[in-house]
C-alpha atoms as a PDB file:
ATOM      1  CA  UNK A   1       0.000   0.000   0.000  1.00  0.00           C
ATOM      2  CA  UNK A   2       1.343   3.706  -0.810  1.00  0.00           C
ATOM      3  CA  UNK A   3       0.413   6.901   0.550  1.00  0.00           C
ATOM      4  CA  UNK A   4       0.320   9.640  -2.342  1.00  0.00           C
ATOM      5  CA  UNK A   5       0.908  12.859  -1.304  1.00  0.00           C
ATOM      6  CA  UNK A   6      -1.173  15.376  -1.790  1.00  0.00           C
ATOM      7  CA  UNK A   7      -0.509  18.074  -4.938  1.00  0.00           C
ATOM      8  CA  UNK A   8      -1.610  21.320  -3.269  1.00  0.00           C
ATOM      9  CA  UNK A   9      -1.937  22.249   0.229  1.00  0.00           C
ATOM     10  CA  UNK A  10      -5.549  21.654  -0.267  1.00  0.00           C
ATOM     11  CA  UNK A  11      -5.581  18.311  -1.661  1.00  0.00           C
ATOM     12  CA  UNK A  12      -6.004  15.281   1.067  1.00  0.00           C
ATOM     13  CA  UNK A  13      -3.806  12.159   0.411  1.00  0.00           C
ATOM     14  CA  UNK A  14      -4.919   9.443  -1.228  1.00  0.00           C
ATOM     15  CA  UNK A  15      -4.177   5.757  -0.849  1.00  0.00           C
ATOM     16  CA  UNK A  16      -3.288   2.994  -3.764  1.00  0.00           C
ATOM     17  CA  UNK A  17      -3.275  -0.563  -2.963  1.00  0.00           C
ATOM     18  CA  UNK A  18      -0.923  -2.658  -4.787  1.00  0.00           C
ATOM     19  CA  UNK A  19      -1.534  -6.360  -4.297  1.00  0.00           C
ATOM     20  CA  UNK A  20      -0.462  -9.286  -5.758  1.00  0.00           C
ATOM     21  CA  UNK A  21      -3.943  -9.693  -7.911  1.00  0.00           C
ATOM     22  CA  UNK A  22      -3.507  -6.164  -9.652  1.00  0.00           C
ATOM     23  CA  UNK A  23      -0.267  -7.596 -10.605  1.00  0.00           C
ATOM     24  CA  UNK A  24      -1.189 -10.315 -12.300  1.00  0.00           C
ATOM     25  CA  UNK A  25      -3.885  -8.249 -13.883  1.00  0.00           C
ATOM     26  CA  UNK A  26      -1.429  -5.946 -15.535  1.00  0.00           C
ATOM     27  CA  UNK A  27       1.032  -8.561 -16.912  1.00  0.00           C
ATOM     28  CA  UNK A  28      -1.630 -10.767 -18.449  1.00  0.00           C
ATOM     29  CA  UNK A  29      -2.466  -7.749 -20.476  1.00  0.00           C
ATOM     30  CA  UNK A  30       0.706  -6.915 -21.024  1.00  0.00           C
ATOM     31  CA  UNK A  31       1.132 -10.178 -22.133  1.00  0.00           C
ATOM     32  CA  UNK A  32      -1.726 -10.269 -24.107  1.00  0.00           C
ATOM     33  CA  UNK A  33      -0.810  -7.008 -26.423  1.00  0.00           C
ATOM     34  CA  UNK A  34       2.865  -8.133 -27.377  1.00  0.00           C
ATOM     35  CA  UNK A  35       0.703 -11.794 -28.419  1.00  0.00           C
ATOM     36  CA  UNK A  36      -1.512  -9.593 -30.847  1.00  0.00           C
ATOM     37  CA  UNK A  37       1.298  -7.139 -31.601  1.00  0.00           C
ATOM     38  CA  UNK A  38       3.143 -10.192 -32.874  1.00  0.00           C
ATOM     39  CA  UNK A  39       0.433 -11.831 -34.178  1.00  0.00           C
ATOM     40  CA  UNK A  40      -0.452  -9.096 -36.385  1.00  0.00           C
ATOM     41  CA  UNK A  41       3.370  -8.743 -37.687  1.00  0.00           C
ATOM     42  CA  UNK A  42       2.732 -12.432 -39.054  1.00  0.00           C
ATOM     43  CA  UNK A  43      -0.037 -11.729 -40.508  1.00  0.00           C
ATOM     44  CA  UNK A  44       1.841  -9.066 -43.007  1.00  0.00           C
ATOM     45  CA  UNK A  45       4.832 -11.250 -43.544  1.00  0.00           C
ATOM     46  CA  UNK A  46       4.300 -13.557 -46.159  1.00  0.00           C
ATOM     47  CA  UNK A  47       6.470 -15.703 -48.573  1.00  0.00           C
ATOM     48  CA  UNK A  48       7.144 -14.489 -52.419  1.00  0.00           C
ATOM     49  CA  UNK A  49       5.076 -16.600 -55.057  1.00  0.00           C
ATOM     50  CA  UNK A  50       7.211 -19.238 -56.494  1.00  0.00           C
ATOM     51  CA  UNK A  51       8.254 -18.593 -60.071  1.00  0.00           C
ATOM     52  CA  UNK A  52       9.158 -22.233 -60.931  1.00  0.00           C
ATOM     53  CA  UNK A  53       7.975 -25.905 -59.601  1.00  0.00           C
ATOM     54  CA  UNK A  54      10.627 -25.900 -56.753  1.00  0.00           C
ATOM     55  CA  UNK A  55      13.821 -23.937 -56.028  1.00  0.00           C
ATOM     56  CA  UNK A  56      16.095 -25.555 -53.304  1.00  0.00           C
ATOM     57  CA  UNK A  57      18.201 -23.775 -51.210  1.00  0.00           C
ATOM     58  CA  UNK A  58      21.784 -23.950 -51.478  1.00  0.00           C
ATOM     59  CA  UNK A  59      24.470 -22.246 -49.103  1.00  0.00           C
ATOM     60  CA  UNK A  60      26.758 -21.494 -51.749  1.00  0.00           C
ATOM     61  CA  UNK A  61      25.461 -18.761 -53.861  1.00  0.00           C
ATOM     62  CA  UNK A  62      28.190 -18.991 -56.277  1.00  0.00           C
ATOM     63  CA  UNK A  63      26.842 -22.715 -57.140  1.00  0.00           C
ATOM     64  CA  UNK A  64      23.292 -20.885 -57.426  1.00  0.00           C
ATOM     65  CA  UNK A  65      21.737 -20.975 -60.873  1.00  0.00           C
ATOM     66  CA  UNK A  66      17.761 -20.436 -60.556  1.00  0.00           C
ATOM     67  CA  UNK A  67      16.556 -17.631 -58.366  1.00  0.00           C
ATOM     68  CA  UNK A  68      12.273 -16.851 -57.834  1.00  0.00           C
ATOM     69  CA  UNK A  69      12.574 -14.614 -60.833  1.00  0.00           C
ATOM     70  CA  UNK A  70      14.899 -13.193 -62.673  1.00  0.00           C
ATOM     71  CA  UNK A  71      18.405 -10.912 -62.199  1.00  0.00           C
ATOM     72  CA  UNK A  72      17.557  -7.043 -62.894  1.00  0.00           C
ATOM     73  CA  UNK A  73      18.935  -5.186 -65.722  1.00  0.00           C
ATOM     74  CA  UNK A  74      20.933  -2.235 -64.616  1.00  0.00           C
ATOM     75  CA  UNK A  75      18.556   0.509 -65.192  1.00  0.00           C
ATOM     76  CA  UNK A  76      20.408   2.746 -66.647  1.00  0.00           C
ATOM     77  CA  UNK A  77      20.598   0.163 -69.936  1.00  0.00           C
ATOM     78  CA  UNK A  78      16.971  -0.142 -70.086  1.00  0.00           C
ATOM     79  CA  UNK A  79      15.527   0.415 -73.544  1.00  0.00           C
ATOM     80  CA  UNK A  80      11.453   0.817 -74.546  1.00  0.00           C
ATOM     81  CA  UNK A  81      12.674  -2.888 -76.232  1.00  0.00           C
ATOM     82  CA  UNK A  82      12.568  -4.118 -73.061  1.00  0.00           C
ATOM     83  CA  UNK A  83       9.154  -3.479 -72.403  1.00  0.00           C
ATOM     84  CA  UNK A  84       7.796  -4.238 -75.510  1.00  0.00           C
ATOM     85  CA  UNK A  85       6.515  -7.557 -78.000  1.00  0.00           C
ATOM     86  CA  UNK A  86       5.710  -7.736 -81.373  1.00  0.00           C
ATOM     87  CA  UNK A  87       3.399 -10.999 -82.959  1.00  0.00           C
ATOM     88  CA  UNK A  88       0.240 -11.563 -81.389  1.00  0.00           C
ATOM     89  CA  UNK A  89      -1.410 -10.823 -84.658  1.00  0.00           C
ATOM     90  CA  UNK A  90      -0.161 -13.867 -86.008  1.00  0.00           C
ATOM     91  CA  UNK A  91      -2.242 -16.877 -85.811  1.00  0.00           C
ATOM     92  CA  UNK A  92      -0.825 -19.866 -84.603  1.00  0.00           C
ATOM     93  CA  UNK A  93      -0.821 -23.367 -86.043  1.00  0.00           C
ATOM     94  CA  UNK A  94      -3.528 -25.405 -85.135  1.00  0.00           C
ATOM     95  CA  UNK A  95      -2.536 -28.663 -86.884  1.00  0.00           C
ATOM     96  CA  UNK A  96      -2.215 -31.184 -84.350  1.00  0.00           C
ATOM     97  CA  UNK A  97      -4.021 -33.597 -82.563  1.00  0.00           C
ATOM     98  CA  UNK A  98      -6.414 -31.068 -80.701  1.00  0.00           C
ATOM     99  CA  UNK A  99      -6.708 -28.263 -82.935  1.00  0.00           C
ATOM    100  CA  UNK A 100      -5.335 -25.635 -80.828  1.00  0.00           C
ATOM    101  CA  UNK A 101      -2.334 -23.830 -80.270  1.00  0.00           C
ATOM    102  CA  UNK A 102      -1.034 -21.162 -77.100  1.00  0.00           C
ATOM    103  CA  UNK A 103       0.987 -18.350 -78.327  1.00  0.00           C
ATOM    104  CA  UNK A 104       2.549 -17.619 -74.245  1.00  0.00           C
ATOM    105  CA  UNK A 105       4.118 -14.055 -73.768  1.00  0.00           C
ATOM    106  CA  UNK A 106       5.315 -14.247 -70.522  1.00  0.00           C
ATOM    107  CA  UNK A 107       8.970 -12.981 -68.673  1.00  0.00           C
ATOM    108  CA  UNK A 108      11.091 -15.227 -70.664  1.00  0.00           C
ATOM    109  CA  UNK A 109       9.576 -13.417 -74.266  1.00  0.00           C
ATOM    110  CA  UNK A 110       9.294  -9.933 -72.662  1.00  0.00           C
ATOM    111  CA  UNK A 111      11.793  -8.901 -70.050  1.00  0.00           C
ATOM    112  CA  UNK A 112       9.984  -6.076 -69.076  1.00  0.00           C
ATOM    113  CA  UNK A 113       7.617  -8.840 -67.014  1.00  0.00           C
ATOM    114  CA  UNK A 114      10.222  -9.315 -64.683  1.00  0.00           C
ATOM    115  CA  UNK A 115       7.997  -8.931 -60.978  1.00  0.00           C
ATOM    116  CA  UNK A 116       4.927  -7.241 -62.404  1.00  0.00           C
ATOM    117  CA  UNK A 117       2.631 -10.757 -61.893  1.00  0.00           C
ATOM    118  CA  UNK A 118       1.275 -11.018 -65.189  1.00  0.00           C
ATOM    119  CA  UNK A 119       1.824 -12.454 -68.686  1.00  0.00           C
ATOM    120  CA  UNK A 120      -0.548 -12.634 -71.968  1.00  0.00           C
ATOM    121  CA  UNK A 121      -1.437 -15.669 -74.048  1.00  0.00           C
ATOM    122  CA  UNK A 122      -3.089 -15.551 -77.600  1.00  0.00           C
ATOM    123  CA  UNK A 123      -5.077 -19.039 -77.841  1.00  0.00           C
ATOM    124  CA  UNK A 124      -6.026 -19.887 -81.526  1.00  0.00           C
ATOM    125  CA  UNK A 125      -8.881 -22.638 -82.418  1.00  0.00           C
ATOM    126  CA  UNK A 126      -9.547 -25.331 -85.125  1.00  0.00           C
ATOM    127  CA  UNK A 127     -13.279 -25.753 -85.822  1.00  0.00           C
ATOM    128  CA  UNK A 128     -13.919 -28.067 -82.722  1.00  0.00           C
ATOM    129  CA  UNK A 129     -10.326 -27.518 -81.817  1.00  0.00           C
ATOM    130  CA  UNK A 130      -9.347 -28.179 -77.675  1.00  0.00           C
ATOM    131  CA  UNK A 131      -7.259 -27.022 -75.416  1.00  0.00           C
ATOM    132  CA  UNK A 132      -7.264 -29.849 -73.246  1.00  0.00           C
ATOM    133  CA  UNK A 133      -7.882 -30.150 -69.414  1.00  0.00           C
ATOM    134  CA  UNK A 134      -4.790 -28.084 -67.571  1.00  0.00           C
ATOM    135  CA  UNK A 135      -3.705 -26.160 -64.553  1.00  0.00           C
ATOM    136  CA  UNK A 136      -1.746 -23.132 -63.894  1.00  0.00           C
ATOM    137  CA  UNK A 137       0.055 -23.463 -60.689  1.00  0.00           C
ATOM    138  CA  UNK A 138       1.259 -20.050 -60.082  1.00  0.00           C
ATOM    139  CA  UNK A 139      -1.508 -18.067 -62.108  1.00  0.00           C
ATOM    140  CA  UNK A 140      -5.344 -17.470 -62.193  1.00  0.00           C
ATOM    141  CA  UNK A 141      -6.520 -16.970 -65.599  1.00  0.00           C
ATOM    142  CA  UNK A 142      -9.002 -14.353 -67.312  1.00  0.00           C
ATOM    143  CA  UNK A 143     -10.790 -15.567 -70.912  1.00  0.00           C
ATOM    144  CA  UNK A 144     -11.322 -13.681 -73.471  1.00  0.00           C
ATOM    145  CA  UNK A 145     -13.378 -14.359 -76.658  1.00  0.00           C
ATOM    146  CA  UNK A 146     -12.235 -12.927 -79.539  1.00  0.00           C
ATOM    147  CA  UNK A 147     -13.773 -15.180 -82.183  1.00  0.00           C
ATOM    148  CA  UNK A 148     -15.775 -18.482 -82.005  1.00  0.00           C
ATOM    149  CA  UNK A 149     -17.995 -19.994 -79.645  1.00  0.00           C
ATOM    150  CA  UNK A 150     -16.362 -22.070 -76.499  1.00  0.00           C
ATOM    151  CA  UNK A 151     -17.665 -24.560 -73.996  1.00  0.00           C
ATOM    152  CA  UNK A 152     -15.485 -23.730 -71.047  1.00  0.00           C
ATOM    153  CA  UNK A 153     -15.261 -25.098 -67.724  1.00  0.00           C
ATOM    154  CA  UNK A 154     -13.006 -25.895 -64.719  1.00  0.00           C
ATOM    155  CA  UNK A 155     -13.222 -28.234 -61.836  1.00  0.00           C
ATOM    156  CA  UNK A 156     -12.550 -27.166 -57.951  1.00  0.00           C
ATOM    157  CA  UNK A 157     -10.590 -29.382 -55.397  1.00  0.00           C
ATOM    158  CA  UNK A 158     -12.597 -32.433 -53.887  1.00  0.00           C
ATOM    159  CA  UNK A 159     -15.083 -33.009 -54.013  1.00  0.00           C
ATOM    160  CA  UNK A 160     -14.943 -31.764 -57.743  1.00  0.00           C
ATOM    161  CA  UNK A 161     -17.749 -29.497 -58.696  1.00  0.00           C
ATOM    162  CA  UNK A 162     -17.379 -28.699 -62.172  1.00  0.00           C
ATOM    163  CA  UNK A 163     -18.439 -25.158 -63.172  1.00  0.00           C
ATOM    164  CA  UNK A 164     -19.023 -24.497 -67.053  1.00  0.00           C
ATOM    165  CA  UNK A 165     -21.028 -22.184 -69.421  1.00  0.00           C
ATOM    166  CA  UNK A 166     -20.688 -21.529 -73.282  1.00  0.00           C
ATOM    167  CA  UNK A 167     -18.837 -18.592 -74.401  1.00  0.00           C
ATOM    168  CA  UNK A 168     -19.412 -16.200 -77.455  1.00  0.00           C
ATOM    169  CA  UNK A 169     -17.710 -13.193 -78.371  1.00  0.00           C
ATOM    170  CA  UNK A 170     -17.010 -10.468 -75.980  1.00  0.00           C
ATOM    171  CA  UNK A 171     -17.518 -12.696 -73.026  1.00  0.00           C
ATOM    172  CA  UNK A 172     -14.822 -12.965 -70.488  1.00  0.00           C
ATOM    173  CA  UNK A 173     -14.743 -16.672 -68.056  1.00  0.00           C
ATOM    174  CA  UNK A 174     -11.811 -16.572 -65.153  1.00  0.00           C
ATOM    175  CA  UNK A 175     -10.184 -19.946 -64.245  1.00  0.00           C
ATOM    176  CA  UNK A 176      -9.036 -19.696 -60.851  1.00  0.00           C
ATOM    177  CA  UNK A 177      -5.067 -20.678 -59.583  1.00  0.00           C
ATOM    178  CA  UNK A 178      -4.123 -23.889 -59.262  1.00  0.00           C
ATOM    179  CA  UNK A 179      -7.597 -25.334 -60.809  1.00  0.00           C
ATOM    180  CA  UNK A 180      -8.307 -27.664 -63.810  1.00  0.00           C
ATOM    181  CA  UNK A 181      -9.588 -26.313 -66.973  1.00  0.00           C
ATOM    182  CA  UNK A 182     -10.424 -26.746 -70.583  1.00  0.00           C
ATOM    183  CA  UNK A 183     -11.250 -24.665 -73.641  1.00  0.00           C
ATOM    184  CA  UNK A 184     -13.799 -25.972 -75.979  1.00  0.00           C
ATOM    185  CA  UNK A 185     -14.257 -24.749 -79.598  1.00  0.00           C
ATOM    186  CA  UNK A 186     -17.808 -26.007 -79.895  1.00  0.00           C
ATOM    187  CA  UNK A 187     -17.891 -23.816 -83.614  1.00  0.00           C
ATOM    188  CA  UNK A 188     -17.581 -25.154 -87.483  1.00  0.00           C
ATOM    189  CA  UNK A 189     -15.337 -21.630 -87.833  1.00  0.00           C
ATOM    190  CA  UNK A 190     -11.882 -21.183 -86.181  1.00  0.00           C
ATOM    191  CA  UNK A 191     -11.943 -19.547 -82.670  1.00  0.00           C
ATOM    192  CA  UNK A 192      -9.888 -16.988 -81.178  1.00  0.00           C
ATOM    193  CA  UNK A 193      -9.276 -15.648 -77.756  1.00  0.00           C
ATOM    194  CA  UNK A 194      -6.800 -14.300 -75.621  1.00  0.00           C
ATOM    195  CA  UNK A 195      -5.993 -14.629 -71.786  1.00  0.00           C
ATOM    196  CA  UNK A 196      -4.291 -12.629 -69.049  1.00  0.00           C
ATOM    197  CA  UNK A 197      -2.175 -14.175 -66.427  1.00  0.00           C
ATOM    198  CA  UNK A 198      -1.478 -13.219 -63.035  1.00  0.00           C
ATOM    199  CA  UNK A 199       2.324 -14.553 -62.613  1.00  0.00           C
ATOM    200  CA  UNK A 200       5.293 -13.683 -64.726  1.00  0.00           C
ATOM    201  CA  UNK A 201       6.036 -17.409 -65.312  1.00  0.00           C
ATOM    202  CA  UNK A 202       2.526 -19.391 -64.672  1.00  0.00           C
ATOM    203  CA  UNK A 203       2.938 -22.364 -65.543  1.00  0.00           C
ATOM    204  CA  UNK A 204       1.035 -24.976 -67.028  1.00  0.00           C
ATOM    205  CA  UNK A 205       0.300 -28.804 -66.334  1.00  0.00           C
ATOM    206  CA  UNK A 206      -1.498 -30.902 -68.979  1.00  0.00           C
ATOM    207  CA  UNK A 207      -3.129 -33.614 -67.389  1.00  0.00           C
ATOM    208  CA  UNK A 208      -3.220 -36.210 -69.782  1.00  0.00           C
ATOM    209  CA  UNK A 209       0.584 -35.417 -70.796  1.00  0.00           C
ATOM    210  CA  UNK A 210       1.542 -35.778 -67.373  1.00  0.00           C
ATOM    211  CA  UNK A 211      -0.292 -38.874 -66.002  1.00  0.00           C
ATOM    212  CA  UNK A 212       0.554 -40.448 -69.050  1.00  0.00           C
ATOM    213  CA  UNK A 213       3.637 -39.058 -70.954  1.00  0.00           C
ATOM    214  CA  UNK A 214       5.892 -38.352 -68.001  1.00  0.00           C
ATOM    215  CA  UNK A 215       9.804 -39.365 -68.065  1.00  0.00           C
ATOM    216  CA  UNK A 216      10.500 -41.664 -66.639  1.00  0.00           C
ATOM    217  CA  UNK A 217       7.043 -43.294 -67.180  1.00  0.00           C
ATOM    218  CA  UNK A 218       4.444 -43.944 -63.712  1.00  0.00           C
ATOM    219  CA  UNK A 219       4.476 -47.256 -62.883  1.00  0.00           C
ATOM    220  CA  UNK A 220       1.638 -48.763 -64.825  1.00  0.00           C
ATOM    221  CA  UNK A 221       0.446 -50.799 -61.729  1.00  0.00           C
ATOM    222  CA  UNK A 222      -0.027 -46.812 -60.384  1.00  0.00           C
ATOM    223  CA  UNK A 223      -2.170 -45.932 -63.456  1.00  0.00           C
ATOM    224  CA  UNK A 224      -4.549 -49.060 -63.283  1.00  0.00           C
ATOM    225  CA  UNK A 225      -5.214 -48.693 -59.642  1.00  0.00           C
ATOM    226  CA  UNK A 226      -5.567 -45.040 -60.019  1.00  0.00           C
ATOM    227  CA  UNK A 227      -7.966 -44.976 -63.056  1.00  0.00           C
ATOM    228  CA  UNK A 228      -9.173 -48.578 -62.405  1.00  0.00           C
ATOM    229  CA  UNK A 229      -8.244 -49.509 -65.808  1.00  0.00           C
ATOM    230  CA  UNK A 230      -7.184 -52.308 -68.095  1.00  0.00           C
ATOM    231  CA  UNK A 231      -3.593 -53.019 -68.114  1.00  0.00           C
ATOM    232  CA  UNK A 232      -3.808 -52.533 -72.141  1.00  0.00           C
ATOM    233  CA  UNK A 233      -5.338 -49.721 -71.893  1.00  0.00           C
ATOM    234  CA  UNK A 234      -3.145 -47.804 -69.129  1.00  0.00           C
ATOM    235  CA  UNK A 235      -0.191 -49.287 -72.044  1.00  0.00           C
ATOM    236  CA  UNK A 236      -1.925 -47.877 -75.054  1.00  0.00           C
ATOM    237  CA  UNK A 237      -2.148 -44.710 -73.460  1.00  0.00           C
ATOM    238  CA  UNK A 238       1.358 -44.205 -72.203  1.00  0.00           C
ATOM    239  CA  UNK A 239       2.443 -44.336 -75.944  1.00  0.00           C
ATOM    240  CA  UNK A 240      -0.306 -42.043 -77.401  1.00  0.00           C
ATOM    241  CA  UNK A 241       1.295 -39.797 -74.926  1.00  0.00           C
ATOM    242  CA  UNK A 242       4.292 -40.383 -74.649  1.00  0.00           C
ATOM    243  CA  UNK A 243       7.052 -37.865 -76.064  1.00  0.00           C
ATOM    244  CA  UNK A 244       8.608 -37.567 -79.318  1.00  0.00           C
END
């Protein structure tokens, strides 16, 4: 207990008691506002996106080859070439098995993309012409018809509800990050469209290709359990898609 003494002549002293109780009062919220102080500095501190399927750490940065991105240019040898791509007018070629073809302008075909989180694609259609089921692992994706009429669609994580609608032109469809997806030129004409990116370097997994055409090859035991199908079958497909 403390006696305070009083301010003025006037004033009559007042007592404080201090016990043990008050004590603990004052630490626990003490306590309790460094917790949310800290808690709050984790909430703002966050790791970069990665830029490629995996980057391991090494100690020796002279032994380093990959970093999340790309080196910078000195600035002062920066050109308007830097920042700028010439070719998306040019259609691409469609002749292949699925009758569709992804022109990909991303950081590796314009430096300029270096950290800004986006890249451009120009996507060019066969009558009836696919781009077959795919993920971006570092990128959400915004559709854009420019010609043609596409069945679109993508499918979320488990339990797999599959969202689709038909696209004509003018309409815009976004494919989430990370999720599976397809194009569909459902036309008799050739179909156009283009897409925006949100990652300098997003990726892209083709399902089929990579179930079945990976090197070295899954295990076909893997496959059949998997897909539950016929040895033959899990065979025949592994050499449709297998690589040149």
């Amino acid at each position: 207990m403390f006696l305070i003494p009083p301010s003025t002549k006037n004033s009559i002293p007042y007592k404080i008691e201090i016990t043990s109780s008050n004590i603990m009062k004052g630490v626990s919220f003490l306590a309790t506002v460094a917790i949310l102080a800290l808690a709050s500095s984790f909430v703002s501190a966050y790791d970069p996106s990665p830029l490629q399927d995996f980057c391991v750490a090494i100690n020796d940065i002279k032994s380093g080859v990959f970093v999340n991105g790309k080196f910078c240019k000195d600035p002062a040898m920066v050109s308007a070439n830097d920042f700028f791509f010439s070719g998306l007018n040019i259609p691409g070629n469609t002749r292949n098995k699925v009758g569709s073809n992804v022109t990909l302008v991303n950081v590796d075909k314009l430096a300029g993309l270096n950290t800004l989180g986006i890249s451009l694609a120009r996507l060019d259609f066969a009558p009836y012409g696919l781009n077959p089921p795919h993920t971006h692992p570092r990128g959400t994706e915004l559709f854009v018809v420019i010609e043609g009429t596409f069945l679109v669609g993508f499918v979320t994580s488990n339990p797999n509800k599959l969202f689709t609608k038909v696209l004509n032109k003018g309409d815009v469809f976004v494919f989430p990050i990370g999720l599976i997806h397809f194009q569909f030129n459902i036309g008799e004409t050739v179909g156009l469209a283009f897409a925006g990116l949100s990652s300098q370097n997003p990726g892209v997994i083709t399902i089929a290709n990579a179930v079945f055409g990976s090197v070295p090859p899954i295990n076909p035991d893997v496959l059949i359990k998997a897909f539950q199908l016929d040895k033959n079958v899990v065979e025949y497909l592994q050499k449709a898609f297998a690589p040149n």
